[in-house]
N, C-alpha and C. Protein backbone atom coordinates (compact mmCIF):
# COMPACT_ATOMS: atom_id res chain seq x y z
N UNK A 1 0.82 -1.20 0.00
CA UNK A 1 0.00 0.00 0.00
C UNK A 1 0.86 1.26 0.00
N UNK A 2 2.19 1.31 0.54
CA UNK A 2 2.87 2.41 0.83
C UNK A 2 3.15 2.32 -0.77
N UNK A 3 4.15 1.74 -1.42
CA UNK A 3 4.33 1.66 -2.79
C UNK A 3 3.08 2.62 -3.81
N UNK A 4 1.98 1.82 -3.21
CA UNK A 4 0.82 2.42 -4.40
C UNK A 4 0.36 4.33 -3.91
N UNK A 5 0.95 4.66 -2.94
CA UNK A 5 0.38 5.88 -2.04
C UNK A 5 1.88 6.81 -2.55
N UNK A 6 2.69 5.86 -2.80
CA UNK A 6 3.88 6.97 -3.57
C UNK A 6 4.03 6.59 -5.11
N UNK A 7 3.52 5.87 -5.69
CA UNK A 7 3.30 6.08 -7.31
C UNK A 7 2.04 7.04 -7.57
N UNK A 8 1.08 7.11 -6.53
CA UNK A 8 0.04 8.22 -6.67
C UNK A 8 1.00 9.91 -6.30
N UNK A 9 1.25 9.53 -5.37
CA UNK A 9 2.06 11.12 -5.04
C UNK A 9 2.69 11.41 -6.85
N UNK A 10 3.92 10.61 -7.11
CA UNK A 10 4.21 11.00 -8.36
C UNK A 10 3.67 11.08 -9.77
N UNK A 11 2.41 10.12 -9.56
CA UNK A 11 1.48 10.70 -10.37
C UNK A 11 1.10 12.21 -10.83
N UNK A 12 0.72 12.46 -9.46
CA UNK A 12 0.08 13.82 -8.87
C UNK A 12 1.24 15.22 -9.03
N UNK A 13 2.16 14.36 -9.11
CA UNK A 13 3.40 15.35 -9.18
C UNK A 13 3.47 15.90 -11.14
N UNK A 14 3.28 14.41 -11.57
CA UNK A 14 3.35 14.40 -12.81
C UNK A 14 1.88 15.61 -13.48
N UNK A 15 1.36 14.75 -13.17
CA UNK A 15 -0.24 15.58 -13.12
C UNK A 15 0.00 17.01 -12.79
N UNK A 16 0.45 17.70 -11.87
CA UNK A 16 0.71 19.11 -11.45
C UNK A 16 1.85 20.16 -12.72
N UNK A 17 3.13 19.37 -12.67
CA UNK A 17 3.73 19.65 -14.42
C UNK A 17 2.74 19.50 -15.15
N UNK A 18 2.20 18.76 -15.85
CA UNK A 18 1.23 18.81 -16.87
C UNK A 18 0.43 20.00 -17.01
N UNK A 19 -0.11 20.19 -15.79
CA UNK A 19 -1.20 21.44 -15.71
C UNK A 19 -0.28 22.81 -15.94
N UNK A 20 0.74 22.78 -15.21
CA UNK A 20 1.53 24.25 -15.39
C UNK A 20 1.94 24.28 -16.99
N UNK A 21 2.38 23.04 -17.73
CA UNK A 21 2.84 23.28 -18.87
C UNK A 21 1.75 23.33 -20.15
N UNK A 22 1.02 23.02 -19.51
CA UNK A 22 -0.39 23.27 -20.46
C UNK A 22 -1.35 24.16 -19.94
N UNK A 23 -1.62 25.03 -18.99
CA UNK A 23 -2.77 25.27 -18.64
C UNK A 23 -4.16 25.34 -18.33
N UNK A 24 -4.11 23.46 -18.22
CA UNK A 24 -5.80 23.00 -18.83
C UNK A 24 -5.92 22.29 -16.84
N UNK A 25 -7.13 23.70 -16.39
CA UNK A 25 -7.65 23.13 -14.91
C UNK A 25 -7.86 21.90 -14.18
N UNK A 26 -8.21 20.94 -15.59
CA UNK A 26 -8.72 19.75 -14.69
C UNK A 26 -7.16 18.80 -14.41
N UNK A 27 -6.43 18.86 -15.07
CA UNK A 27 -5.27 18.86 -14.78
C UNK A 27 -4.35 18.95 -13.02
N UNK A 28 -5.24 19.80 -12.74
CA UNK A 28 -5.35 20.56 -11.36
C UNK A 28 -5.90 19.72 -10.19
N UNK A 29 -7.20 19.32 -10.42
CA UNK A 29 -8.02 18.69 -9.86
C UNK A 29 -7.71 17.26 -9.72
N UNK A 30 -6.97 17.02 -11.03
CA UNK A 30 -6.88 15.21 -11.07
C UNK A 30 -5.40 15.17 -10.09
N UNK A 31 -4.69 16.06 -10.33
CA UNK A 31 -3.42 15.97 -9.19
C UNK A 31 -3.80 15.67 -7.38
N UNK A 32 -4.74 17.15 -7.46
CA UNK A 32 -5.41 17.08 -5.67
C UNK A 32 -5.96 15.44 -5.79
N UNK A 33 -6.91 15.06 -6.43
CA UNK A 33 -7.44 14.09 -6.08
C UNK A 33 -6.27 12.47 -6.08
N UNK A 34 -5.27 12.83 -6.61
CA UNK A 34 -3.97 11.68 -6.86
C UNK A 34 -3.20 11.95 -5.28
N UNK A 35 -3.51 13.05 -4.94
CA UNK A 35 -2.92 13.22 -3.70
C UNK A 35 -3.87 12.65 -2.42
N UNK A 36 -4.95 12.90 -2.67
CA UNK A 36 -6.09 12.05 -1.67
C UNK A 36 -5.90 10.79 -1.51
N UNK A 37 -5.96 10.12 -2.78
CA UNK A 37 -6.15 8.75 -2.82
C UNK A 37 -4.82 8.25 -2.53
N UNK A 38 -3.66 8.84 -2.41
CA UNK A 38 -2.46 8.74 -1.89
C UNK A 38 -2.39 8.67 0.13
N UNK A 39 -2.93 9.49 0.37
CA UNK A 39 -3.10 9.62 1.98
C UNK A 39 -4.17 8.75 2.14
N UNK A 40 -5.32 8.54 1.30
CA UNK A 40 -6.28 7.49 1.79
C UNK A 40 -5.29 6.37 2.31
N UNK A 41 -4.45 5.84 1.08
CA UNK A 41 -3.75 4.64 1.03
C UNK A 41 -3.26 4.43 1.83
N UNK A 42 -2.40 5.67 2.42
CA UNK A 42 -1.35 5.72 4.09
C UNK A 42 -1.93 5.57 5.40
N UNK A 43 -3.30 6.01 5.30
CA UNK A 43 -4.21 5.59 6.55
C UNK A 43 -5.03 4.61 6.39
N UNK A 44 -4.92 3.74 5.27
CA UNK A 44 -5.21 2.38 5.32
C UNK A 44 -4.19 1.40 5.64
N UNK A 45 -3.07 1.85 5.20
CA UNK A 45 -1.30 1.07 5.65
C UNK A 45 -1.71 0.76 7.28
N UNK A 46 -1.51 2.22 7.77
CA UNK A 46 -1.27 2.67 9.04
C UNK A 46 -2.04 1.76 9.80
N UNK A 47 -3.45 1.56 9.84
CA UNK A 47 -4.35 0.85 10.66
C UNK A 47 -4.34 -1.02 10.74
N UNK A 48 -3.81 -1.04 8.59
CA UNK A 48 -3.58 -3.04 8.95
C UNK A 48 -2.57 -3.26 9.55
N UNK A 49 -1.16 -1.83 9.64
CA UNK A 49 -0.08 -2.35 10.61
C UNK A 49 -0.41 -2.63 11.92
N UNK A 50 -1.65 -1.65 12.49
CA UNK A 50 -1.54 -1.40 13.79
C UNK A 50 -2.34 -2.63 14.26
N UNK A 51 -3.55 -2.86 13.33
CA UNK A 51 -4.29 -3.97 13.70
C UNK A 51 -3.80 -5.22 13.36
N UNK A 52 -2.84 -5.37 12.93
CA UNK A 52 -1.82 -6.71 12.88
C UNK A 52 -0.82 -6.72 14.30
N UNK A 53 -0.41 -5.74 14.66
CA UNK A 53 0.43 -5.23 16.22
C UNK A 53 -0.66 -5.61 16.98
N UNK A 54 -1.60 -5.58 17.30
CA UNK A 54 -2.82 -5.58 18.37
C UNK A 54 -3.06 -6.82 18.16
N UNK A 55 -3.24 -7.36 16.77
CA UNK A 55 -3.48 -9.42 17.25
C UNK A 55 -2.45 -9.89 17.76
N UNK A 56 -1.04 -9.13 17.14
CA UNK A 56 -0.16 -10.10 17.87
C UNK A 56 0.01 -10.02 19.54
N UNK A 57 -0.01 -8.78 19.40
CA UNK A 57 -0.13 -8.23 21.62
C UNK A 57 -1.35 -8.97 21.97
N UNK A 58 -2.47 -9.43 21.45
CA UNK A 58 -3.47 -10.03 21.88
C UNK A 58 -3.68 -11.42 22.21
N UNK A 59 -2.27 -12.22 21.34
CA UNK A 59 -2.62 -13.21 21.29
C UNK A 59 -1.48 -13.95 22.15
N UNK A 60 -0.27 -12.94 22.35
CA UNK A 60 0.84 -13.17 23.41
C UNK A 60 0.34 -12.86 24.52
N UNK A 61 -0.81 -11.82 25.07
CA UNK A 61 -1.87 -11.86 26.41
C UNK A 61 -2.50 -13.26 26.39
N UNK A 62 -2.78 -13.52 25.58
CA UNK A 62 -3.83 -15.36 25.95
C UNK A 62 -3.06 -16.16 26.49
N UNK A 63 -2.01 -15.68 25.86
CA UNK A 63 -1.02 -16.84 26.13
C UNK A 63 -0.37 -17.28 27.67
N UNK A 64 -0.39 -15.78 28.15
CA UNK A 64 0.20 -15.73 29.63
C UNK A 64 -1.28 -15.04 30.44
N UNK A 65 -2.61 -15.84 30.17
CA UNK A 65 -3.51 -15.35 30.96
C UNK A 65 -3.67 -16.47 32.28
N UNK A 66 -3.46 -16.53 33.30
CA UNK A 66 -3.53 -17.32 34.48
C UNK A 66 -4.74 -18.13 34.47
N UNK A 67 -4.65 -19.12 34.44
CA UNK A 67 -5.79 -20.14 35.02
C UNK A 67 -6.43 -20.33 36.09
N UNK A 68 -8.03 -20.04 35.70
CA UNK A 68 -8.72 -19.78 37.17
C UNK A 68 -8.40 -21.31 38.26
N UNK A 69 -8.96 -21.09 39.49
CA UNK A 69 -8.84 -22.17 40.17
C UNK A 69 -9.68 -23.24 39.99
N UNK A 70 -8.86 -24.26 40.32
CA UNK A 70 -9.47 -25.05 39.74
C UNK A 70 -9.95 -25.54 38.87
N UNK A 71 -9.66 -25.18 37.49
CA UNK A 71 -9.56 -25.39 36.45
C UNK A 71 -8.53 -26.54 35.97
N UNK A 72 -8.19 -27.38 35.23
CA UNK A 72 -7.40 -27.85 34.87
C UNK A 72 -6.27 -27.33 34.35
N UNK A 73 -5.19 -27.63 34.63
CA UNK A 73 -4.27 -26.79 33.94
C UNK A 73 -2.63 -27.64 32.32
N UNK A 74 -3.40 -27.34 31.42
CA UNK A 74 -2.73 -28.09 30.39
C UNK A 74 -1.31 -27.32 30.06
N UNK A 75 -0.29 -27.95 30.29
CA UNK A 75 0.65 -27.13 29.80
C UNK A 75 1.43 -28.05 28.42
N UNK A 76 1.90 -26.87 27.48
CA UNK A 76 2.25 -27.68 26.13
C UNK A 76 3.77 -27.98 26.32
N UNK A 77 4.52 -29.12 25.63
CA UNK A 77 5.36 -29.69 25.99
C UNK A 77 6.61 -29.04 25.71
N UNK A 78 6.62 -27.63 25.29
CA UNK A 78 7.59 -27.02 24.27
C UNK A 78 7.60 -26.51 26.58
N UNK A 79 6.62 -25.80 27.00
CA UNK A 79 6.85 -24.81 27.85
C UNK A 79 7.16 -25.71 29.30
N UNK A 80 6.55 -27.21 29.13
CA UNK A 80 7.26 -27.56 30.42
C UNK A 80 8.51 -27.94 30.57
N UNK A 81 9.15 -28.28 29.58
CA UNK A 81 11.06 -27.76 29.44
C UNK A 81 11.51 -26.51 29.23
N UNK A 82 12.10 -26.17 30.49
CA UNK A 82 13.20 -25.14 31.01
C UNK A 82 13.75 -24.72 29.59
N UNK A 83 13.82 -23.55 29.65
CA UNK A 83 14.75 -22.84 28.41
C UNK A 83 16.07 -22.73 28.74
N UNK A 84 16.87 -23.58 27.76
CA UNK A 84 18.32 -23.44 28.06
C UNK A 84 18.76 -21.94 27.97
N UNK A 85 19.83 -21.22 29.02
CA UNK A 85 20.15 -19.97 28.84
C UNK A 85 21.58 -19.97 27.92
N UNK A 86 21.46 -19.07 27.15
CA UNK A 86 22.82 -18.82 26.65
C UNK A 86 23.45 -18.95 26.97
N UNK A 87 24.72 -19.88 26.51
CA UNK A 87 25.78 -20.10 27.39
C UNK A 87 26.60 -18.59 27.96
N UNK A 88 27.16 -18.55 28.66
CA UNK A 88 28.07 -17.46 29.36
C UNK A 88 29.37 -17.69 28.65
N UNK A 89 29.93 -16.37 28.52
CA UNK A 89 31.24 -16.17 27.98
C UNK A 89 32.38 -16.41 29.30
N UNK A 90 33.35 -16.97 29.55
CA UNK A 90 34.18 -16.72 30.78
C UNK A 90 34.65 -15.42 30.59
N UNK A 91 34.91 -14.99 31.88
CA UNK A 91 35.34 -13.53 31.71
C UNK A 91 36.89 -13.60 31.13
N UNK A 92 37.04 -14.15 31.41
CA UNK A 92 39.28 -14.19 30.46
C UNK A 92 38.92 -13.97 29.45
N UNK A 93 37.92 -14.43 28.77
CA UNK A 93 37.49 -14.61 27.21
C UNK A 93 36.88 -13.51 26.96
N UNK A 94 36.06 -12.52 27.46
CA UNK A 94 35.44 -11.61 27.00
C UNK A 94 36.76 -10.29 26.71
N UNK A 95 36.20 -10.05 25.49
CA UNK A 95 37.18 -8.57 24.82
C UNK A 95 36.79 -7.86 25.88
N UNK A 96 37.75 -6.76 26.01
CA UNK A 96 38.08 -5.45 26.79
C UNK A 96 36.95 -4.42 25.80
N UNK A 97 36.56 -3.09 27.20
CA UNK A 97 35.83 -2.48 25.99
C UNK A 97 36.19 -1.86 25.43
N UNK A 98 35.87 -1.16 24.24
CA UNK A 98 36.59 -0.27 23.48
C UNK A 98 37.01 1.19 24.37
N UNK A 99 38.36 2.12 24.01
CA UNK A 99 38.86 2.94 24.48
C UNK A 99 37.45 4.20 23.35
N UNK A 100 37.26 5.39 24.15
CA UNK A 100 36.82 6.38 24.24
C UNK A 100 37.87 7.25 23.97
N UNK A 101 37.98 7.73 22.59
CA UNK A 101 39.63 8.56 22.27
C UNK A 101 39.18 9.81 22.22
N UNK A 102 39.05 10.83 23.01
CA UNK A 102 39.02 12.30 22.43
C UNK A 102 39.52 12.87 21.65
N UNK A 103 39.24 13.39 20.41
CA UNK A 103 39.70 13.91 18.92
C UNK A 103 41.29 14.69 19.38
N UNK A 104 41.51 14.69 20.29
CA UNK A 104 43.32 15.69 20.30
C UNK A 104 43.98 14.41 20.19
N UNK A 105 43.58 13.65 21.17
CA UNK A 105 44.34 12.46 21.50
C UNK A 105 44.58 11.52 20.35
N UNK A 106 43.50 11.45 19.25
CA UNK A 106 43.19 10.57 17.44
C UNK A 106 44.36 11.56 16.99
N UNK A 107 44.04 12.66 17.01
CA UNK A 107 44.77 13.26 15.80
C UNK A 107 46.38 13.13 16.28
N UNK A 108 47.01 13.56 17.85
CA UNK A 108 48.29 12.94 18.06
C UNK A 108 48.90 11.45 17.57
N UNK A 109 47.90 10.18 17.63
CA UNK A 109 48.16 8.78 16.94
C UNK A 109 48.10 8.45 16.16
N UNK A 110 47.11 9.09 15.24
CA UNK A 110 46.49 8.76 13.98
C UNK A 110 48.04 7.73 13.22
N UNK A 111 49.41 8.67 12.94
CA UNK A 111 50.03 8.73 12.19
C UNK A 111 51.27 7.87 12.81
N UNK A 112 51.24 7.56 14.35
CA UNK A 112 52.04 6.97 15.31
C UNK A 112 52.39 5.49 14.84
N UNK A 113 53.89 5.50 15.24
CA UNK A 113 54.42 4.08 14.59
C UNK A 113 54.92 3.50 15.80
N UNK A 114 54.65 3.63 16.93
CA UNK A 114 55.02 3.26 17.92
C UNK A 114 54.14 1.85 18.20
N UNK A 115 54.48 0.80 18.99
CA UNK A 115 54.24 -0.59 18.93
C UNK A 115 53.48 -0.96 19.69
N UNK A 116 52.73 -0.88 19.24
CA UNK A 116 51.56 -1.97 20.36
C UNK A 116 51.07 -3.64 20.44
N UNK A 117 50.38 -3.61 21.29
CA UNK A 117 50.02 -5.48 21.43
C UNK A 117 48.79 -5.91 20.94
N UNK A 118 48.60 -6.70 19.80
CA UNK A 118 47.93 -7.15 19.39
C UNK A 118 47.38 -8.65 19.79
N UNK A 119 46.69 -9.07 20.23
CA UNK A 119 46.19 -10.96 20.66
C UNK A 119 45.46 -11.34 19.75
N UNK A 120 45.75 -12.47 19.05
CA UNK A 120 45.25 -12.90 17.76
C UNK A 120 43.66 -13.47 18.38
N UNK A 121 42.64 -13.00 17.33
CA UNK A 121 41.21 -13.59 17.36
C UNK A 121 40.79 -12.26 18.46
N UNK A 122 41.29 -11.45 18.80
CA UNK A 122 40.82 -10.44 20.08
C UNK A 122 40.99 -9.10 18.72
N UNK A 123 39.57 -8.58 19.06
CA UNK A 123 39.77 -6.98 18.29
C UNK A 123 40.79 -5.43 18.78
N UNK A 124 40.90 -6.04 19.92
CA UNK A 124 41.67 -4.65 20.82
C UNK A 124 42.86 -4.56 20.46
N UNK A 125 43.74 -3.34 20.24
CA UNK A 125 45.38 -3.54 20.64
C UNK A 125 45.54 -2.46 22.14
N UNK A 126 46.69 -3.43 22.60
CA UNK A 126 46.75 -3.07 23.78
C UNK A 126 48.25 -2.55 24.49
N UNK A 127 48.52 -1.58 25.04
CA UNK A 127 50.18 -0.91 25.60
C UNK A 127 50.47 -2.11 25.98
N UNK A 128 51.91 -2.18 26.17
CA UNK A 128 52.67 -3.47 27.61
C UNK A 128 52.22 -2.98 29.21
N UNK A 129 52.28 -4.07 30.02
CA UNK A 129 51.74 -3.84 30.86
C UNK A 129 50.40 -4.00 30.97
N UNK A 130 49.31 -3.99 30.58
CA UNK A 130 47.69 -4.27 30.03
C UNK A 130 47.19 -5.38 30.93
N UNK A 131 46.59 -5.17 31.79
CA UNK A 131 46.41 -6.40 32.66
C UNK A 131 45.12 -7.43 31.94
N UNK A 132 44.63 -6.85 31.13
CA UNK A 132 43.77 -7.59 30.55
C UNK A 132 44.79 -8.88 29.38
N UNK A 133 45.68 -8.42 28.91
CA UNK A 133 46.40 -9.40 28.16
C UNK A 133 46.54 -10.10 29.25
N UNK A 134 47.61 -10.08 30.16
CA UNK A 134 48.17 -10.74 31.23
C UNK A 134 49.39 -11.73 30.51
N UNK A 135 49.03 -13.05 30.18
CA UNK A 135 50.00 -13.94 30.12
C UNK A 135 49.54 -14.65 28.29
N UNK A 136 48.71 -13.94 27.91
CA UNK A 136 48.38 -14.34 26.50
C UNK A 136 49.47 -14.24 25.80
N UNK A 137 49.67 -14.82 24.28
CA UNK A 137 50.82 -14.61 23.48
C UNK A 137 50.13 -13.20 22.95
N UNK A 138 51.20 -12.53 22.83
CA UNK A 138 50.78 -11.31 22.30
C UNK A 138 51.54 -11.08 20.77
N UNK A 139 51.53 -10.28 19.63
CA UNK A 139 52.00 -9.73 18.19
C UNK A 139 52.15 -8.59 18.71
N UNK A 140 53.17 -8.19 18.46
CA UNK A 140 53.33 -6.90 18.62
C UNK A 140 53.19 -6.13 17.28
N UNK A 141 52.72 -4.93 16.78
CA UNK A 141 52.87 -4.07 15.59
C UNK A 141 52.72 -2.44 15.58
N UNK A 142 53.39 -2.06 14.87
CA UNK A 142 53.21 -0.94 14.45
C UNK A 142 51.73 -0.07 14.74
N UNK A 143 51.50 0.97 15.80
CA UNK A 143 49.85 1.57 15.97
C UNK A 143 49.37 1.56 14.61
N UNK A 144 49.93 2.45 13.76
CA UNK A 144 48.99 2.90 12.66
C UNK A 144 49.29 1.56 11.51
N UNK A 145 49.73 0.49 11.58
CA UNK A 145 49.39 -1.07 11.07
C UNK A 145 48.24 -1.60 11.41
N UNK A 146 48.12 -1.45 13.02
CA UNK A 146 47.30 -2.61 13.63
C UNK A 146 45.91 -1.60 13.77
N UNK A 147 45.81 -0.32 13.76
CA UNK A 147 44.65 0.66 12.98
C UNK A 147 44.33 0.35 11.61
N UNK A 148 45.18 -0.32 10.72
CA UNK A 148 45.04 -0.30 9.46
C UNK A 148 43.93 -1.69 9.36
N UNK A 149 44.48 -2.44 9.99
CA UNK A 149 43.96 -3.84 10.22
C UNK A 149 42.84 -4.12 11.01
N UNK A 150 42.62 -2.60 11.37
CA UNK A 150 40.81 -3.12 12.11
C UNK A 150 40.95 -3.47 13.32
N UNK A 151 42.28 -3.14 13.86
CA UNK A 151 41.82 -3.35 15.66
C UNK A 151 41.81 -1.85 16.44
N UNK A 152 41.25 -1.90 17.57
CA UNK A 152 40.34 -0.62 17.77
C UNK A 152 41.36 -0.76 19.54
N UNK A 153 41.18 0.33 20.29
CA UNK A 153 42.09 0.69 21.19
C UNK A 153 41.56 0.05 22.37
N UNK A 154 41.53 -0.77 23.51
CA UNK A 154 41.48 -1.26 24.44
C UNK A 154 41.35 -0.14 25.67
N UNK A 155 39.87 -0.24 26.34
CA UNK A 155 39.23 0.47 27.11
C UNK A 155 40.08 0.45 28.34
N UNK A 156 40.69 -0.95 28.75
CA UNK A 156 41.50 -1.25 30.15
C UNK A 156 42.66 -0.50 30.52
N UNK A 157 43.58 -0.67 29.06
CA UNK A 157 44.70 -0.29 29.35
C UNK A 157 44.90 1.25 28.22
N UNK A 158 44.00 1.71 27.68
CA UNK A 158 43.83 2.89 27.20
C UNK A 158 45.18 3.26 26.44
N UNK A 159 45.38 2.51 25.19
CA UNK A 159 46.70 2.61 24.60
C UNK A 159 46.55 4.41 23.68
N UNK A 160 45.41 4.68 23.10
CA UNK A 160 45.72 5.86 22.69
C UNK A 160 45.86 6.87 23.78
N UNK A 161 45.45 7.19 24.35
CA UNK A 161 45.66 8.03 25.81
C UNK A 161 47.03 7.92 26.06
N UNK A 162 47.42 6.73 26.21
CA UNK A 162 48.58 6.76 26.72
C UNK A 162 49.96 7.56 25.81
N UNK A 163 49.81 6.68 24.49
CA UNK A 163 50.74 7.20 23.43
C UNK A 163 50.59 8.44 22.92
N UNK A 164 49.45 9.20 23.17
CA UNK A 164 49.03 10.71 23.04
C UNK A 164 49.72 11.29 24.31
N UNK A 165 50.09 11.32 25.35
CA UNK A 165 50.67 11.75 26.39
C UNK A 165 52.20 11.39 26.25
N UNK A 166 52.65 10.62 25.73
CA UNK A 166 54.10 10.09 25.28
C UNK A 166 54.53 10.99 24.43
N UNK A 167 53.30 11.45 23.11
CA UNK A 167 53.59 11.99 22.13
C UNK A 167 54.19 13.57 22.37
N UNK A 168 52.57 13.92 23.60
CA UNK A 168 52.86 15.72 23.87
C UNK A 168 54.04 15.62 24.71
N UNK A 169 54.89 14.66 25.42
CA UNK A 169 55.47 15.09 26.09
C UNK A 169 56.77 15.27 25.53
N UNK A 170 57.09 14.14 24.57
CA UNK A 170 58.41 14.33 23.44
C UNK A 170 58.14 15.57 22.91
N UNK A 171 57.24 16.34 22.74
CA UNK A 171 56.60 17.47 21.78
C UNK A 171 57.54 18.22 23.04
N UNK A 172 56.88 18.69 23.70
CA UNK A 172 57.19 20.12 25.38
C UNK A 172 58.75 19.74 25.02
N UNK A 173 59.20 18.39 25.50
CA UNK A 173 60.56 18.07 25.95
C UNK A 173 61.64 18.31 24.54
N UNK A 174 61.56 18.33 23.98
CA UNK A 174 62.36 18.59 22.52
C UNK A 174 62.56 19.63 21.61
């Protein structure tokens, strides 16, 4: 219905050129009315979406409506087995979150060749010292390599922060 409510709009659009380039009124009229039957269409959309939303909310209420007392109570065989929960990630295993770089601090690294720690299958690179690596094998590479390659800065050990403060301070000191 949305489709047919915007080939009417451009109808109507079409229809409206027509009239300016010819000057013939009804021209005029058949546009307004391409535009009606266009919004009719959108508030007919609007209501089978909503009344398709309302069976479904209606029919997920039946579903969890409590059984009076004493009533029998049938339960279907899908709901009297427990839902397995997603397994859990161990925390060793979960990535670090991403570092929060304030734009002075990007633009000091952006271009930085200084070396950071990369852990293969892990998106982060991370400074030495990083307690989140800990005892993992680590790659070491080049910052603006391992930027090149799609790994993103490690929230724990905050490697752009850090190498942005390395950077201004060689900057003052030199």
């Amino acid at each position: 219905m949305i489709l047919g409510a915007a080939l009417l709009v451009l109808l109507g659009l079409g229809l409206f050129v027509a009239g300016l380039s010819t000057g013939i009124d009804v021209l005029y009229w058949l546009c307004v009315a391409a535009c009606v039957a266009a919004a009719v269409l959108l508030v007919l959309a609007r209501r089978t979406i909503a009344a398709r939303e309302s069976a479904q909310k209606k029919a997920l209420a039946s579903a969890q409506v409590p059984v009076a007392a004493g009533a029998p109570t049938a339960t279907p065989a899908a709901a009297a087995e427990p839902v397995a929960a997603a397994p859990e990630v161990p925390l060793e295993q979960a990535d670090p979150p991403v570092e929060e770089v304030e734009v002075t601090d990007l633009l000091l690294v952006v271009d930085l060749t200084d070396e950071v720690l990369v852990v293969d299958e892990h998106p982060r690179y991370h400074v030495a010292g990083c307690s989140w690596v800990g005892s993992r094998d680590t790659i070491p590479l080049p910052l603006n390599e391992a930027r090149t390659d799609g790994f993103t800065p490690c929230g724990t050990c905050r490697p752009d922060r850090t190498l942005a403060g390395r950077a201004r301070a060689a900057r003052n000191g030199a």
